[in-house]
N, C-alpha and C. Protein backbone atom coordinates (compact mmCIF):
# COMPACT_ATOMS: atom_id res chain seq x y z
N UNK A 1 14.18 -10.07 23.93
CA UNK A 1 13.30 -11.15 23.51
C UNK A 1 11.89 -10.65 23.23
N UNK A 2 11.70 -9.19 24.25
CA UNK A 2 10.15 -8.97 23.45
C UNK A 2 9.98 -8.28 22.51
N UNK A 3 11.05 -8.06 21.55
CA UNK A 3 11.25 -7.24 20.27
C UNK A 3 10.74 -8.76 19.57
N UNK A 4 11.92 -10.19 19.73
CA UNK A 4 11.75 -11.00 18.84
C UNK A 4 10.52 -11.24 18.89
N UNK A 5 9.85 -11.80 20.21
CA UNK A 5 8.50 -12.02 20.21
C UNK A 5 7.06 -11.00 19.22
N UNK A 6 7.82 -10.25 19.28
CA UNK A 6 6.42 -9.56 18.62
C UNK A 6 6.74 -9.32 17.47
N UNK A 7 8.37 -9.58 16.97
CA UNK A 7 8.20 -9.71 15.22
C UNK A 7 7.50 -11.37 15.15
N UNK A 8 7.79 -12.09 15.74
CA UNK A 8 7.11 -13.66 15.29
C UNK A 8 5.08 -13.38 14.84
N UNK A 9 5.21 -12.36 16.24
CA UNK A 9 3.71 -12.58 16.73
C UNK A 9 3.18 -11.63 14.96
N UNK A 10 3.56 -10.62 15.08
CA UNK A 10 3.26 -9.97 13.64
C UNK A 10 3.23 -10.72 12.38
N UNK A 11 4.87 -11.22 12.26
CA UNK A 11 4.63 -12.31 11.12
C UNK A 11 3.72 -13.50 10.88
N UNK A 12 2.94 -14.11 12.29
CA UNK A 12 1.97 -14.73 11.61
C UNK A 12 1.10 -14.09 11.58
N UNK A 13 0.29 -12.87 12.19
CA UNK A 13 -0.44 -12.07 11.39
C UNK A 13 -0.20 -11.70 9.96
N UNK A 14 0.69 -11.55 9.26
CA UNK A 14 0.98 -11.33 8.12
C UNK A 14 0.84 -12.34 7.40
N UNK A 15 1.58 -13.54 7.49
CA UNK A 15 1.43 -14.32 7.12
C UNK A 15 0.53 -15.88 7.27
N UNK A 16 0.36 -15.75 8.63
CA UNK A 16 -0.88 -16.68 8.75
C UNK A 16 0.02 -18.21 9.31
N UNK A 17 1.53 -17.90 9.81
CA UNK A 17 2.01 -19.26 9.86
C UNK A 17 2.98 -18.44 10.84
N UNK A 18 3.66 -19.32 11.41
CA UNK A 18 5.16 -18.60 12.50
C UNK A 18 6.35 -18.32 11.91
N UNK A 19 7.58 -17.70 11.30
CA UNK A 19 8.61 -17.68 10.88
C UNK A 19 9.47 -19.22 10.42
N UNK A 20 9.09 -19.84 11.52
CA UNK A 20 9.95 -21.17 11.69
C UNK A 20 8.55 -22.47 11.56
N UNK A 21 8.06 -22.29 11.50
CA UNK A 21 6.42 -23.44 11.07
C UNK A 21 6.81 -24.41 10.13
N UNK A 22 7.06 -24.22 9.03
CA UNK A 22 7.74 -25.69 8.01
C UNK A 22 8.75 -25.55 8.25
N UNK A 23 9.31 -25.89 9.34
CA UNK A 23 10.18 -26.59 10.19
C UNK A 23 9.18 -27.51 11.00
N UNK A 24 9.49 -29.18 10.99
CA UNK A 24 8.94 -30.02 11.81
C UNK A 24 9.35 -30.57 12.69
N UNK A 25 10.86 -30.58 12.92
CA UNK A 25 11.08 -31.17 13.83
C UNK A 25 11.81 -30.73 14.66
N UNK A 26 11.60 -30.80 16.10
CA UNK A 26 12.03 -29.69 17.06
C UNK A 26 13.03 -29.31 17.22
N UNK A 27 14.59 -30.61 16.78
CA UNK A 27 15.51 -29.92 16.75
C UNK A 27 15.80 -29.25 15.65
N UNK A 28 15.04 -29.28 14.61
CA UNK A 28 15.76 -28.71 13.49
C UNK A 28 15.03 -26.90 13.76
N UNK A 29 14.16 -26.95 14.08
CA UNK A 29 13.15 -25.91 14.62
C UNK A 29 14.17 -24.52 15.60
N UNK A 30 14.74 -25.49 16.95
CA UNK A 30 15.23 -24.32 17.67
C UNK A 30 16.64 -24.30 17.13
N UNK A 31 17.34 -25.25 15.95
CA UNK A 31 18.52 -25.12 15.55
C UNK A 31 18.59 -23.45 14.41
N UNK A 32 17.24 -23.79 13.80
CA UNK A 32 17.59 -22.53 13.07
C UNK A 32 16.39 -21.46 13.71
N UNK A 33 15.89 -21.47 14.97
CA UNK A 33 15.70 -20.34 15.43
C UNK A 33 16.80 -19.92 16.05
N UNK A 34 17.96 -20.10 16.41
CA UNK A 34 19.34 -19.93 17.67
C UNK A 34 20.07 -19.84 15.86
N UNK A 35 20.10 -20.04 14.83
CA UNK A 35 21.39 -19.82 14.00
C UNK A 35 21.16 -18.58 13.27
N UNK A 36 22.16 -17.90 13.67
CA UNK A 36 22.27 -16.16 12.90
C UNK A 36 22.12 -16.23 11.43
N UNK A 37 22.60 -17.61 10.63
CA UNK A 37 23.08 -17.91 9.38
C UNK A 37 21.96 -18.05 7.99
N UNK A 38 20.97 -18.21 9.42
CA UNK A 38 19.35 -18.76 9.08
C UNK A 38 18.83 -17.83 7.97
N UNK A 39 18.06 -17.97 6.91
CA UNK A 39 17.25 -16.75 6.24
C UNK A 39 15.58 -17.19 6.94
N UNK A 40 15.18 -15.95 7.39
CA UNK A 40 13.98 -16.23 7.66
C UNK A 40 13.24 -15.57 6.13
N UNK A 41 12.26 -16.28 5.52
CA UNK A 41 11.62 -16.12 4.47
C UNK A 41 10.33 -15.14 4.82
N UNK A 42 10.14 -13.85 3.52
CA UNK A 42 9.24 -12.53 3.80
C UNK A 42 8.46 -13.31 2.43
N UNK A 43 7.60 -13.59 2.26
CA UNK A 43 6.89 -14.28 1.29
C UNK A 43 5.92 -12.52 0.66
N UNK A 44 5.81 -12.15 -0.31
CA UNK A 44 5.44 -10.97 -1.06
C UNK A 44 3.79 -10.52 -0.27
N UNK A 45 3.68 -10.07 0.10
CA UNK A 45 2.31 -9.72 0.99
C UNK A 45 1.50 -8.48 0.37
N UNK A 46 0.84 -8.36 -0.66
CA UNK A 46 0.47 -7.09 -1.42
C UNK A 46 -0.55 -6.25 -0.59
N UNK A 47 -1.43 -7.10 0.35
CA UNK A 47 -2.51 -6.49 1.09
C UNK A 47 -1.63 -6.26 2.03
N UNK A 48 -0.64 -5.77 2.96
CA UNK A 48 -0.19 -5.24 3.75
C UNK A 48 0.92 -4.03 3.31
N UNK A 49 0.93 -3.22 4.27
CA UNK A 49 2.07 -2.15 4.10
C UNK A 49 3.43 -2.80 3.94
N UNK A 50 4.12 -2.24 3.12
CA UNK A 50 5.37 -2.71 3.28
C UNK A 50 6.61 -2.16 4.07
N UNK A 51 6.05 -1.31 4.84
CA UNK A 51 6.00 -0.71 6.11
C UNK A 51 5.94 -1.76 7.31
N UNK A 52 5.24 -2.20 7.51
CA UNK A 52 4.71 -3.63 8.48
C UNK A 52 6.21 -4.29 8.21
N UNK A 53 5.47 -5.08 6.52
CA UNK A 53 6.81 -6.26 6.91
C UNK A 53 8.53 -5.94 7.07
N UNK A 54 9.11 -4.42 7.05
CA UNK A 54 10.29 -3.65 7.65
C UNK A 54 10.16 -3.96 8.74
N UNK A 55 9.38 -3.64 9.34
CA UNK A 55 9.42 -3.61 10.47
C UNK A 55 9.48 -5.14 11.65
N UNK A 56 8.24 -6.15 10.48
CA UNK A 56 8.89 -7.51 11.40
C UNK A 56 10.22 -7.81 10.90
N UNK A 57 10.67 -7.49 9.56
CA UNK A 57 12.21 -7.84 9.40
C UNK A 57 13.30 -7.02 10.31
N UNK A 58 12.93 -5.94 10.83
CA UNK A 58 13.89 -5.36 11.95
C UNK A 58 13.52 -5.94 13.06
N UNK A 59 12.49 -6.75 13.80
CA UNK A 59 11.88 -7.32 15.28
C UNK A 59 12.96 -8.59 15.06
N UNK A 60 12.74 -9.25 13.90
CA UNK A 60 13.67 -10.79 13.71
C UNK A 60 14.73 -10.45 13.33
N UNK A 61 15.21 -9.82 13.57
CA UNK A 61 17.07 -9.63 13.73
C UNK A 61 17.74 -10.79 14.33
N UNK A 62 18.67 -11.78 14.04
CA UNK A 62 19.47 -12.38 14.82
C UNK A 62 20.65 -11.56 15.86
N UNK A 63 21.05 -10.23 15.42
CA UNK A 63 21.86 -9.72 16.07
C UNK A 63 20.87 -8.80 17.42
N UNK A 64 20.97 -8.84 18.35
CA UNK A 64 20.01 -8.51 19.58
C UNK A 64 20.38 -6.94 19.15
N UNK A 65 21.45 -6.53 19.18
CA UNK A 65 21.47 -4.66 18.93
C UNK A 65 21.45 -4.19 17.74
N UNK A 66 21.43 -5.22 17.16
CA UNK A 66 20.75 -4.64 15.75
C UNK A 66 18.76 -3.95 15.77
N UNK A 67 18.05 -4.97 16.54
CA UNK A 67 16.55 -4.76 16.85
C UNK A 67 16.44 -3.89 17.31
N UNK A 68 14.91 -3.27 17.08
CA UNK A 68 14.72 -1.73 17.39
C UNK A 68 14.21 -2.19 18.99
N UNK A 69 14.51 -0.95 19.79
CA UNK A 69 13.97 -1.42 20.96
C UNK A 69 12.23 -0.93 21.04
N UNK A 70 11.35 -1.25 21.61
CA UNK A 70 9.91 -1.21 21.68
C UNK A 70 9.82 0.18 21.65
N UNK A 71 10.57 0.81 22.50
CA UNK A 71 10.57 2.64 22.62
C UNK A 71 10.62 3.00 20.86
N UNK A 72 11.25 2.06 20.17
CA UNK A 72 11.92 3.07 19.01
C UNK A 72 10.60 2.85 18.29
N UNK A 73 10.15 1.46 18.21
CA UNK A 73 9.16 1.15 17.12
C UNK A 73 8.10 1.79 17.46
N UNK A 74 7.72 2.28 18.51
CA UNK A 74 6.42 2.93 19.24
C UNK A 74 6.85 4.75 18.57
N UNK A 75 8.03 5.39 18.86
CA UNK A 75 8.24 6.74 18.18
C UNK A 75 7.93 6.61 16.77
N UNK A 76 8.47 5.51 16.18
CA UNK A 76 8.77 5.30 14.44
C UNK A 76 7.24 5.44 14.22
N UNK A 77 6.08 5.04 14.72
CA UNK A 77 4.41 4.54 14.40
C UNK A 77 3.85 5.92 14.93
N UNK A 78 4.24 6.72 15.91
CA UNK A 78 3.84 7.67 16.48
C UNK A 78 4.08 8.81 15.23
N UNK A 79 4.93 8.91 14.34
CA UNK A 79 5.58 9.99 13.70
C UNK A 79 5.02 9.77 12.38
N UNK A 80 4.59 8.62 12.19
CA UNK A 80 3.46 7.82 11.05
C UNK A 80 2.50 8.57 11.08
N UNK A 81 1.85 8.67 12.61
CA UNK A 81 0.00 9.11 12.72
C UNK A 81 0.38 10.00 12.73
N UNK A 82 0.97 10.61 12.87
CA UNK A 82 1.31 12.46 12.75
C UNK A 82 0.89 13.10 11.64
N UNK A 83 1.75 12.03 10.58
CA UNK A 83 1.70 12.48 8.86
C UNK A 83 0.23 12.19 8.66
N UNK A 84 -0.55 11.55 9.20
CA UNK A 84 -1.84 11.07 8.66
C UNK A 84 -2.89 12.60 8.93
């Protein structure tokens, strides 16, 4: 859950809204946060890396072992500043 949490928390940095936000009403809200079937929408972000938004699209995984675990995303960013 703190993989999902911090793709949400990123995506509204990116985007400025929560994954699930136009969604209004609460059950419809945790129905398609809990449905695998769901598309969560990446709206085109030109001022950000497209690096970033991979990466909240791997945090919001519906499948739990599909998500990178915090160890991985922390090596993946570490091997980034390297190249820099």
């Amino acid at each position: 859950s703190d993989v999902w949490s911090l793709g949400c928390i990123l995506y509204q940095l990116v985007y400025r809204r929560t994954p699930f936000q136009h969604i209004n009403q609460i059950w419809a809200k945790l129905a398609a946060i809990t449905d695998p079937k769901h598309t969560i929408q990446y709206p085109k972000a030109d001022w950000v890396s497209p690096r970033i938004v991979d990466s909240i699209r791997k945090c919001l995984q519906y499948d739990i072992k599909s998500r990178p675990s915090v160890q991985d995303l922390i090596e993946e960013y570490e091997q980034l500043l390297k190249k820099i």
